[in-house]
N, C-alpha and C. Protein backbone atom coordinates (compact mmCIF):
# COMPACT_ATOMS: atom_id res chain seq x y z
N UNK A 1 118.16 18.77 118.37
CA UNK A 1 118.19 19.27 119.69
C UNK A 1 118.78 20.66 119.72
N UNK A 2 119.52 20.87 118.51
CA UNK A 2 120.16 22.13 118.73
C UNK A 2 119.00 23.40 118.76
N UNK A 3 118.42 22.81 117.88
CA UNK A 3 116.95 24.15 117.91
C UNK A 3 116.01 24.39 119.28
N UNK A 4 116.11 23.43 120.06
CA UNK A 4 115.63 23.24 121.43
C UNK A 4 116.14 24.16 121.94
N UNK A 5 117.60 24.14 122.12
CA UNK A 5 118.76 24.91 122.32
C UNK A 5 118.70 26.24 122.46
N UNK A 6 117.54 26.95 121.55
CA UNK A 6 117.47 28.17 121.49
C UNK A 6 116.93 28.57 122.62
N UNK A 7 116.92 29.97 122.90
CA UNK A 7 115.73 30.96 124.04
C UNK A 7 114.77 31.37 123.34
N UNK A 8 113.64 31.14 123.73
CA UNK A 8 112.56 31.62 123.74
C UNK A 8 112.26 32.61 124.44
N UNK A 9 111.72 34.09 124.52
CA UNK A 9 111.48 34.56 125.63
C UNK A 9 110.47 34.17 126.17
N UNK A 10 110.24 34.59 127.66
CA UNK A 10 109.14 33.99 128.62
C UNK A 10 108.29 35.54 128.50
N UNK A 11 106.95 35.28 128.33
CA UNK A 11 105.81 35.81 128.57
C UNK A 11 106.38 37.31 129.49
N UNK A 12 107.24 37.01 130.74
CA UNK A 12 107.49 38.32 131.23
C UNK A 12 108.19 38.94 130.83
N UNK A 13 109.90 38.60 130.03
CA UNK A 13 110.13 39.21 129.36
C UNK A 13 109.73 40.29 127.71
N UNK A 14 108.92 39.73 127.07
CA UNK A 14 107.84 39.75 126.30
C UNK A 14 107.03 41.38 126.29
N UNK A 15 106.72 41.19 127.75
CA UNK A 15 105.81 41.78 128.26
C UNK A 15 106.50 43.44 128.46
N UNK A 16 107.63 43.08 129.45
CA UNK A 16 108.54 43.79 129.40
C UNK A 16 108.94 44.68 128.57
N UNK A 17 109.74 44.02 127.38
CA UNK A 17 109.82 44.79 126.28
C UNK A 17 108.88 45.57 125.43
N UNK A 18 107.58 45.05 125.28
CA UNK A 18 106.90 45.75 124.51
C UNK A 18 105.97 47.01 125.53
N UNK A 19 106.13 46.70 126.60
CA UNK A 19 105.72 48.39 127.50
C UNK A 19 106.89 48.89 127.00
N UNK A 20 108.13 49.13 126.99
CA UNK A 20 108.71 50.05 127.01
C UNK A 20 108.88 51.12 125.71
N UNK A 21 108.28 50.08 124.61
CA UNK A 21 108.26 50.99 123.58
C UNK A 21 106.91 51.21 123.63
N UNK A 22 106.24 50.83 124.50
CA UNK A 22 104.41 51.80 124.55
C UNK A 22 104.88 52.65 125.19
N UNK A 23 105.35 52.86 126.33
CA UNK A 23 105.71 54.24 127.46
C UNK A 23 106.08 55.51 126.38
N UNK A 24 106.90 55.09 125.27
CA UNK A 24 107.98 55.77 124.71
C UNK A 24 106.16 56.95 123.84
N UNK A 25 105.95 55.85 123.23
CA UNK A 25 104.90 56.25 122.36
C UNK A 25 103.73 56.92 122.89
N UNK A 26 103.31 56.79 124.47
CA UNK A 26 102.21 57.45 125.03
C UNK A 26 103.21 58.78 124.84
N UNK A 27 103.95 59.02 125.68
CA UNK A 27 104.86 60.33 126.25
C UNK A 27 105.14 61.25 124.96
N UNK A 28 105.02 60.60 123.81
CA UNK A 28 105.11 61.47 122.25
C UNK A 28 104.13 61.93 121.96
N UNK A 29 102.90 61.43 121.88
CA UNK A 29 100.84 61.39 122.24
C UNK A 29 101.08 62.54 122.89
N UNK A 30 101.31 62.62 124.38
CA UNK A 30 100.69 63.55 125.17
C UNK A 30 101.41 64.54 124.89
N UNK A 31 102.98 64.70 124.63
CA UNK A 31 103.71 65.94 124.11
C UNK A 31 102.74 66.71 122.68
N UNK A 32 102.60 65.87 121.89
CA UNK A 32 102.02 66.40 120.89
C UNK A 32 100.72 66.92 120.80
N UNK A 33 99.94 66.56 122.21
CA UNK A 33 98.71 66.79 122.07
C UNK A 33 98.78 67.76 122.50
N UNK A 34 99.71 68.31 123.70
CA UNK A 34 99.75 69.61 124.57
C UNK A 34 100.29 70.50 123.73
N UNK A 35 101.18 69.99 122.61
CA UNK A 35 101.72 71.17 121.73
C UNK A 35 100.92 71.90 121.32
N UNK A 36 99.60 71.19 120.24
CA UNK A 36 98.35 71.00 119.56
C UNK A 36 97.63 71.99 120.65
N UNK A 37 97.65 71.52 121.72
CA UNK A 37 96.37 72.53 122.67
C UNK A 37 97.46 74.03 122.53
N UNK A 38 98.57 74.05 123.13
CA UNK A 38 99.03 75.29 122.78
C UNK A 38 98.86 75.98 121.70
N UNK A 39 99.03 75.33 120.53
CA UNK A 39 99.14 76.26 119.45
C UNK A 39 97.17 76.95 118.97
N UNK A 40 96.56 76.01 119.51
CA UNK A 40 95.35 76.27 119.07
C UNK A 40 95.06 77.78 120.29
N UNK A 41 95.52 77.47 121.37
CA UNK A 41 95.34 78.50 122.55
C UNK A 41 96.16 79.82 121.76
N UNK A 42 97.05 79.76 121.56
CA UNK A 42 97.62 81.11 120.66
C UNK A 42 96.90 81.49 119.03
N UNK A 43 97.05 80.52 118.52
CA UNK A 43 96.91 81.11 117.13
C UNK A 43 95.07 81.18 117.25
N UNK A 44 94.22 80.40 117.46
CA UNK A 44 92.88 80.49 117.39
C UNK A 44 92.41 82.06 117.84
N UNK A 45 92.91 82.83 118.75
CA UNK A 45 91.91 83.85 119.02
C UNK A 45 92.88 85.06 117.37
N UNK A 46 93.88 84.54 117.02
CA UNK A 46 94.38 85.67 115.97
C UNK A 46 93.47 85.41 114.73
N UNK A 47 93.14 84.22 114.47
CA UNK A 47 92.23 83.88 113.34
C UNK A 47 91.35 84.61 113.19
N UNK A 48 90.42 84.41 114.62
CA UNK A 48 89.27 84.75 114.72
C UNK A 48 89.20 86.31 114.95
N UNK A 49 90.10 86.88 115.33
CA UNK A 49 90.28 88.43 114.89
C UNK A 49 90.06 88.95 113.28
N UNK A 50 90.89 87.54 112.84
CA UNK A 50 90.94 88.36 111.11
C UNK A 50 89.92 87.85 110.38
N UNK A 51 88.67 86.44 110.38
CA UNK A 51 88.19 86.48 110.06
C UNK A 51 86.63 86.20 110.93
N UNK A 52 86.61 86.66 111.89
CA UNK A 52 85.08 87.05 112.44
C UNK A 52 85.27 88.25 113.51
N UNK A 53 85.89 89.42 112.96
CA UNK A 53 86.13 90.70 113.57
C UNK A 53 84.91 91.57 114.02
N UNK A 54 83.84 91.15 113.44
CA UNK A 54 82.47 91.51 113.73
C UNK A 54 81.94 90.80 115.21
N UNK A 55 82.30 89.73 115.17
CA UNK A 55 81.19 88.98 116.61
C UNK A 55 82.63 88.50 117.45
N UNK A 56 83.74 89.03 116.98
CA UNK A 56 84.83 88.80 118.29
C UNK A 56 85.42 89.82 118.96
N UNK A 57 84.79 89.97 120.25
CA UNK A 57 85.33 90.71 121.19
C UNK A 57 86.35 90.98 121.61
N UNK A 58 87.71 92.10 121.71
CA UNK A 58 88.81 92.46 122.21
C UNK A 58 89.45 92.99 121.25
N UNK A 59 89.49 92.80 119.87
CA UNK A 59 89.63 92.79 118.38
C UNK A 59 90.76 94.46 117.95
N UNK A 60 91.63 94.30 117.83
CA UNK A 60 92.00 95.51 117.32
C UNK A 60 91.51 96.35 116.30
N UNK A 61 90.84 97.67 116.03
CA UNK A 61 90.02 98.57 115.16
C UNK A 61 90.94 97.94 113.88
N UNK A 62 90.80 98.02 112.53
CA UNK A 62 91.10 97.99 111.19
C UNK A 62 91.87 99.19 111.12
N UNK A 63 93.23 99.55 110.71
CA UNK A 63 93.61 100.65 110.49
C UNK A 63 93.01 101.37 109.10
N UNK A 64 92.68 102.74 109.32
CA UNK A 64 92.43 103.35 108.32
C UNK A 64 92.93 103.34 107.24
N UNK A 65 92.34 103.11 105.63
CA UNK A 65 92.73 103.02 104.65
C UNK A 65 93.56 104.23 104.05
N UNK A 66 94.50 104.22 103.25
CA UNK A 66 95.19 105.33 103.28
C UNK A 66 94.54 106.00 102.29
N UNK A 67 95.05 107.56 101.73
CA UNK A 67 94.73 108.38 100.67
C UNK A 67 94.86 107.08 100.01
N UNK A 68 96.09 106.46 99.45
CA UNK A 68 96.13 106.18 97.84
C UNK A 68 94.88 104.85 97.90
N UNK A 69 94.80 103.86 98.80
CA UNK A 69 93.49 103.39 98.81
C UNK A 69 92.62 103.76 98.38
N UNK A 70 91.96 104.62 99.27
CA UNK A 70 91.00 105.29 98.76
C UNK A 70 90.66 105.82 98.01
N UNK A 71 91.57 106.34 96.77
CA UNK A 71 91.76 107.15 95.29
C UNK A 71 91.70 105.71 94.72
N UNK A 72 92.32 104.67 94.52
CA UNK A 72 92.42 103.35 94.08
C UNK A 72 90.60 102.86 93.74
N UNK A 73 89.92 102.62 95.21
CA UNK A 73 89.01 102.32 95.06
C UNK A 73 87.66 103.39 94.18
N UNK A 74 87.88 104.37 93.85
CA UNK A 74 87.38 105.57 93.16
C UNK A 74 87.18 105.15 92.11
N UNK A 75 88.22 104.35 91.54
CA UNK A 75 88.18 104.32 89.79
C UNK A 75 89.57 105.56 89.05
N UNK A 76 89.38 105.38 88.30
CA UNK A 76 90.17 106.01 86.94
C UNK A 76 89.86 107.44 87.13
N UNK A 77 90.89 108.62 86.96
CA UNK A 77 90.38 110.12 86.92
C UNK A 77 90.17 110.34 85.08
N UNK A 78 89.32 111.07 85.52
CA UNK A 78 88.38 111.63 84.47
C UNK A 78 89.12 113.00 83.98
N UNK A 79 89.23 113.81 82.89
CA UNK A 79 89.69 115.12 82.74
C UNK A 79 88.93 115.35 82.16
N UNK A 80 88.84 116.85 81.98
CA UNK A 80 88.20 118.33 81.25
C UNK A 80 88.44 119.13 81.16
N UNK A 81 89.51 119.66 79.77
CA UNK A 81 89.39 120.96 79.02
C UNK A 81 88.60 121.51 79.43
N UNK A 82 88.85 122.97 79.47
CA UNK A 82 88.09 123.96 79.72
C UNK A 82 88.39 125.12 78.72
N UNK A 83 87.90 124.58 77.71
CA UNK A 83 88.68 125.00 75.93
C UNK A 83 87.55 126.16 75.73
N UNK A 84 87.63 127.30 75.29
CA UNK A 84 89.15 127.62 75.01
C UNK A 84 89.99 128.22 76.02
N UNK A 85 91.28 128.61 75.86
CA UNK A 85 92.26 128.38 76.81
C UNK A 85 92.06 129.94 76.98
N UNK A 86 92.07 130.17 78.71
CA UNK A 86 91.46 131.89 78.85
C UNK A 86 92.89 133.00 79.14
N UNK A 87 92.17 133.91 78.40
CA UNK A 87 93.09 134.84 77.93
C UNK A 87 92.48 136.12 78.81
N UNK A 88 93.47 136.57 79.53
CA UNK A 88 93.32 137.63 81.09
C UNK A 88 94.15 139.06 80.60
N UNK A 89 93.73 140.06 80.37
CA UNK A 89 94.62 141.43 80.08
C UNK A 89 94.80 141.99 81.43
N UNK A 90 95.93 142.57 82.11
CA UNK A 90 95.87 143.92 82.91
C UNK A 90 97.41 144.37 83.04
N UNK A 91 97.17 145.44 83.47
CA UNK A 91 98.26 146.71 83.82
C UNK A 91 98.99 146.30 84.59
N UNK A 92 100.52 146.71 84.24
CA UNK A 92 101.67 146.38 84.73
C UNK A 92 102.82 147.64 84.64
N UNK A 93 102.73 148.58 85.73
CA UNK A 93 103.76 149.70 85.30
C UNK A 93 103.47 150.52 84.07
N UNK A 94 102.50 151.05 83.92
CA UNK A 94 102.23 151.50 82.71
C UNK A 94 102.30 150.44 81.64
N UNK A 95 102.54 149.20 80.79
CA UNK A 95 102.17 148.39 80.27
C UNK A 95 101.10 147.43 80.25
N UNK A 96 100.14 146.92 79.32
CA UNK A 96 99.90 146.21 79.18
C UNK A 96 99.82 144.69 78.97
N UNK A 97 99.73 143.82 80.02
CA UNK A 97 99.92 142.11 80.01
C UNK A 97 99.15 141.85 80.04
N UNK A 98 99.61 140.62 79.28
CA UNK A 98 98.34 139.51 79.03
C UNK A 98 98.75 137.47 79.67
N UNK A 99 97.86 137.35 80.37
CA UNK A 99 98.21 136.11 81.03
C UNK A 99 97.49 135.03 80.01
N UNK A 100 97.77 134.29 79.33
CA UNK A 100 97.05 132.79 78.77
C UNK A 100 97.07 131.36 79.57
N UNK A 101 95.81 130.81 80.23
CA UNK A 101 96.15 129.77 80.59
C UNK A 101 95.18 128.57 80.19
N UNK A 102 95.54 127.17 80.31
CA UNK A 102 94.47 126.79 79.97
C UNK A 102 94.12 125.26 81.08
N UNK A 103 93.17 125.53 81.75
CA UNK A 103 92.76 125.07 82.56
C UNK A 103 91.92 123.61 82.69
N UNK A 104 93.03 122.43 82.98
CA UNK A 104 91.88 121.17 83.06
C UNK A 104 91.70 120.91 84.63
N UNK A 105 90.45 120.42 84.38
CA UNK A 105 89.25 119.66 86.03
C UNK A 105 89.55 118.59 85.78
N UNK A 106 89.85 117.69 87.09
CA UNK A 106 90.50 116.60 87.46
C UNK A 106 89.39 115.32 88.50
N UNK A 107 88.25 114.53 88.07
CA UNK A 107 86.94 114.32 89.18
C UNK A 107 87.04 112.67 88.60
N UNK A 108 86.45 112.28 89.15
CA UNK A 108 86.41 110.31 88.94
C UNK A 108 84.79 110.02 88.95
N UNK A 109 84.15 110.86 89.11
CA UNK A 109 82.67 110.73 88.91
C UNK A 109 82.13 111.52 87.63
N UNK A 110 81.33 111.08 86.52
CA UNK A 110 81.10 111.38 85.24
C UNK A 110 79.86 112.48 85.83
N UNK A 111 79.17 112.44 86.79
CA UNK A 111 78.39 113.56 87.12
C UNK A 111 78.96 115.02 87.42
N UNK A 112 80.10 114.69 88.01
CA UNK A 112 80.98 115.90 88.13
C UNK A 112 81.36 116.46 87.18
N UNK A 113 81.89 115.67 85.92
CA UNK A 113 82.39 116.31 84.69
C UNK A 113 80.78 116.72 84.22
N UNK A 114 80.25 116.21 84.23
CA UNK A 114 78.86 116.64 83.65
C UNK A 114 78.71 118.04 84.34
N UNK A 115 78.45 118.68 85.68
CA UNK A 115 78.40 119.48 86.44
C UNK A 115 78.73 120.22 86.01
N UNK A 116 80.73 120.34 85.68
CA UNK A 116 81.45 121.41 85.31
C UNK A 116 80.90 121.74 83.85
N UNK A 117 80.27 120.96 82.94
CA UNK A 117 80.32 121.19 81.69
C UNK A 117 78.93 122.09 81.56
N UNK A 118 78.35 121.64 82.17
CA UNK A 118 76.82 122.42 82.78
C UNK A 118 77.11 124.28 83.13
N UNK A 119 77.55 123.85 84.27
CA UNK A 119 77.81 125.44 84.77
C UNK A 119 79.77 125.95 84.39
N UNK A 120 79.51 125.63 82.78
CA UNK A 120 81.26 126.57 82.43
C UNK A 120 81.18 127.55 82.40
N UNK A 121 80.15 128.17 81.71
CA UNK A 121 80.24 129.59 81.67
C UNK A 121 80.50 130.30 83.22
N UNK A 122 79.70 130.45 84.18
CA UNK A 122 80.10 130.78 85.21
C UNK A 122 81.07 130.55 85.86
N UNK A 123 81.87 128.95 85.63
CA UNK A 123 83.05 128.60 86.11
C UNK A 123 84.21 129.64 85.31
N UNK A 124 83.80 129.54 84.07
CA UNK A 124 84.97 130.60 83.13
C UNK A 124 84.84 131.96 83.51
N UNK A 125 83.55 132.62 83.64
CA UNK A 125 83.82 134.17 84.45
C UNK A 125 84.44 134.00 85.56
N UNK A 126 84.45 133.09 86.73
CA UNK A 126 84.94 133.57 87.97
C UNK A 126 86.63 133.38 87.81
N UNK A 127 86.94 132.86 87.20
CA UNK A 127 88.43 132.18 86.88
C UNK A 127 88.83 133.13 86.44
N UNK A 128 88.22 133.55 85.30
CA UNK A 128 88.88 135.04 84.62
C UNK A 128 88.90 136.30 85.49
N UNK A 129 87.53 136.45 86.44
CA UNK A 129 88.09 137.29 87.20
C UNK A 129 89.19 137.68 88.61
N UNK A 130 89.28 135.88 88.66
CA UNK A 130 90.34 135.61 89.82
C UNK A 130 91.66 135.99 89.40
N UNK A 131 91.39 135.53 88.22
CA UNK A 131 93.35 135.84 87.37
C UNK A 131 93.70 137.59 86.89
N UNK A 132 92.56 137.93 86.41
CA UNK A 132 92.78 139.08 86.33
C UNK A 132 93.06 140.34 87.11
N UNK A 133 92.47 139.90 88.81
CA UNK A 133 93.34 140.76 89.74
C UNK A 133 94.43 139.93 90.24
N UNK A 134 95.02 139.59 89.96
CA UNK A 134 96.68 139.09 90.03
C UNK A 134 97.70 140.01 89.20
N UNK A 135 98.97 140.22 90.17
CA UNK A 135 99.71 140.98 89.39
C UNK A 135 100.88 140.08 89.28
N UNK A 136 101.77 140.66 88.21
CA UNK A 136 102.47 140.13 87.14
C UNK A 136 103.62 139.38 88.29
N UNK A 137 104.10 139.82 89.34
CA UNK A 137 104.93 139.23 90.64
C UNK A 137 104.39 138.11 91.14
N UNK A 138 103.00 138.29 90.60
CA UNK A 138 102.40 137.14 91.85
C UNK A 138 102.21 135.56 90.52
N UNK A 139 102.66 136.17 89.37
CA UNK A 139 102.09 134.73 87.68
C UNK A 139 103.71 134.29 87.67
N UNK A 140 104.78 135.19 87.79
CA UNK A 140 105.59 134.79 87.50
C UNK A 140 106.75 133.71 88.32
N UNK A 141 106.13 133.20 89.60
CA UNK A 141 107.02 132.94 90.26
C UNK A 141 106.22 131.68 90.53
N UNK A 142 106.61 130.16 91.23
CA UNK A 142 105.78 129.45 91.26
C UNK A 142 105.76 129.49 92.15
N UNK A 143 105.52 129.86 93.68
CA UNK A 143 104.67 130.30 94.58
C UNK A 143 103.29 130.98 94.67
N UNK A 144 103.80 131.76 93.45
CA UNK A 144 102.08 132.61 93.07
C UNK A 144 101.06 131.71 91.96
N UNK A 145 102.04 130.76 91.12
CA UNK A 145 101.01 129.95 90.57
C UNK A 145 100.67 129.02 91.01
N UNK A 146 101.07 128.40 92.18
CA UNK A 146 100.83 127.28 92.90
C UNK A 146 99.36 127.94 93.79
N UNK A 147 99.51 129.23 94.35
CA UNK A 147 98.45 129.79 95.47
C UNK A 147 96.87 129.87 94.30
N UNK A 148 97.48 130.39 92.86
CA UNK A 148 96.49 130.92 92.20
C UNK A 148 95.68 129.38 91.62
N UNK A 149 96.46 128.48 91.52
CA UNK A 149 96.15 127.41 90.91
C UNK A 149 94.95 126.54 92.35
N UNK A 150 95.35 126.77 93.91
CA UNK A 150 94.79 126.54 94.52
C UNK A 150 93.65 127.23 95.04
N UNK A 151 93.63 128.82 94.48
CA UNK A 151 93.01 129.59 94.84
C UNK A 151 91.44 129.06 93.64
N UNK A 152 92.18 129.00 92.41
CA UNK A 152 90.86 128.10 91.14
C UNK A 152 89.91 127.18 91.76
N UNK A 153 90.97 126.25 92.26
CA UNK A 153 90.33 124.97 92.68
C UNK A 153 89.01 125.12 93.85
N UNK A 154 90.08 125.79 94.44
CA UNK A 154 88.73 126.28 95.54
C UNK A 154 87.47 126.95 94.79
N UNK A 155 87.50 128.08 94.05
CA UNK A 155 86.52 128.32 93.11
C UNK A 155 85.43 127.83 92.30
N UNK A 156 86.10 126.57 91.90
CA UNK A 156 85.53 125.92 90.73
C UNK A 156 84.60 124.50 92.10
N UNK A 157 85.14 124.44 93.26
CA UNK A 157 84.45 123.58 93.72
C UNK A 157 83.58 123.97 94.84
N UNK A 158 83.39 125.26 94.52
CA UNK A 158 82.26 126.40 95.85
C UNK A 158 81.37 126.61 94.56
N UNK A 159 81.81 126.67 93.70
CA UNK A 159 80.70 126.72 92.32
C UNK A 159 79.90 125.67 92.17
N UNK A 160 80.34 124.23 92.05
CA UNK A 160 79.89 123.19 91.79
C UNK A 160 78.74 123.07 93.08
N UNK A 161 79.37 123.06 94.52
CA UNK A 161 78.63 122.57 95.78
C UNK A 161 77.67 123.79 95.51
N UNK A 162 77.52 125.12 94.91
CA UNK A 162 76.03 125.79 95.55
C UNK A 162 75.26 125.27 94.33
N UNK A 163 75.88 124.53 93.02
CA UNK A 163 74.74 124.43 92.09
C UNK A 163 74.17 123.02 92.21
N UNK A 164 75.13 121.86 92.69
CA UNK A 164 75.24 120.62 92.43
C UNK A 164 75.09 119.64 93.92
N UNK A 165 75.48 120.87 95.45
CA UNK A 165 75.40 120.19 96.43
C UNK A 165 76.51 119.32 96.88
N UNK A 166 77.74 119.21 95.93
CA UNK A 166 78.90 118.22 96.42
C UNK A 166 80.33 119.03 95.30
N UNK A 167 81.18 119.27 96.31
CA UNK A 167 82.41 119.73 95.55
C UNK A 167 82.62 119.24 93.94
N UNK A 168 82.87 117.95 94.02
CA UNK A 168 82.92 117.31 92.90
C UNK A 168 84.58 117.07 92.68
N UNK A 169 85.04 118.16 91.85
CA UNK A 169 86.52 118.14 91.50
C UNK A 169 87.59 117.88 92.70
N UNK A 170 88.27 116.69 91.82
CA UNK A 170 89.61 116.40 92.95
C UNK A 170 90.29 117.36 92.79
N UNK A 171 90.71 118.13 91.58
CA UNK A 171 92.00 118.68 91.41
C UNK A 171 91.91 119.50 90.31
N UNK A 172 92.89 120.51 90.07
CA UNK A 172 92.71 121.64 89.00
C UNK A 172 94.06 121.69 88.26
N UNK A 173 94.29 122.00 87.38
CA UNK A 173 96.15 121.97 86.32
C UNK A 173 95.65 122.99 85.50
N UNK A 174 96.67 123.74 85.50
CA UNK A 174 96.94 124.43 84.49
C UNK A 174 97.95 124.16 83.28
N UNK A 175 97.47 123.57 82.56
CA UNK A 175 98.26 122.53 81.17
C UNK A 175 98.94 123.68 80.35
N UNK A 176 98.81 124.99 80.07
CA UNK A 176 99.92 126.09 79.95
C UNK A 176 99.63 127.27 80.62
N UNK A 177 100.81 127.77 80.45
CA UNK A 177 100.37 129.23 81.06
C UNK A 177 101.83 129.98 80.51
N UNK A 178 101.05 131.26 79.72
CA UNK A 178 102.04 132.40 79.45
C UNK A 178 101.47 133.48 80.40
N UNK A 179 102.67 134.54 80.51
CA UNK A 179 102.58 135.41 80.66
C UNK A 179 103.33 136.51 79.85
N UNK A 180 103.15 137.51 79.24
CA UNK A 180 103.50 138.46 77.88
C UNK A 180 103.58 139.42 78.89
């Protein structure tokens, strides 16, 4: 009889209890679902910026790739001697100087080095005659070899564009330079 004794719950209590841990569990459902709709409402249009920037409207432009990018995607620079190393005489106060320099082309396209190697001779007269009206104030200071070194470059790539149609050369060095 003692087991008689016990409580059983009744059907309403029963009932009772187990809504309250359903209530608990809907109200976690719908929190989580509204979270879920939020986060899809924010993060979905950033996705779709970064990967369908073509057919999604409002889209911020791509910022421009920088110089070093763009040198990056080029490839490897290429060099060229411009051997032999040119030797410039002129007058200085009644003396005679002599400037030696020797000049490498700096391009990432093998047509360009091809170009320069094509038209050297003419690249080597105009160089020699650029250096040779320079006076000895203007070799010795690096302000004047920095102008003269930019003044080449420009040269050597107004040469290339009237024979070749495209500058070509990135860049010009002078790998020595005396002046006597």
């Amino acid at each position: 009889m003692a087991e008689d004794t016990e409580q059983t719950p009744t059907t309403e209590e029963a009932v009772a209890s187990s809504s309250g841990g359903g209530m608990v569990k809907t109200v976690i459902i719908a929190v989580g679902l509204f979270g879920l709709m939020l986060a899809s409402q924010l993060v979905g249009p950033m996705l779709a910026c970064q990967f369908m920037r073509d057919v999604t409207p409002g889209c911020p432009a791509l910022p421009e790739p920088t110089e070093e990018e763009k040198l990056a995607d080029l490839g490897p620079p290429i060099y060229l001697a411009l051997d032999p190393p040119m030797v410039v005489s002129f007058e200085d106060q009644e003396a005679i100087r002599f400037l030696q320099v020797t000049v490498e082309v700096m391009s990432r396209e093998d047509e360009s080095i091809q170009a320069v190697t094509t038209h050297l001779p003419l690249i080597r007269n105009n160089l020699l005659m650029l250096m040779g009206g320079k006076s000895v104030t203007e070799l010795t200071n690096t302000e004047g070899k920095e102008a003269l070194r930019q003044e080449a470059l420009k040269e050597v790539r107004s040469i290339l564009k009237r024979n070749t149609g495209k500058p070509g050369i990135e860049d010009l060095y002078f790998t020595t330079f005396v002046v006597q």
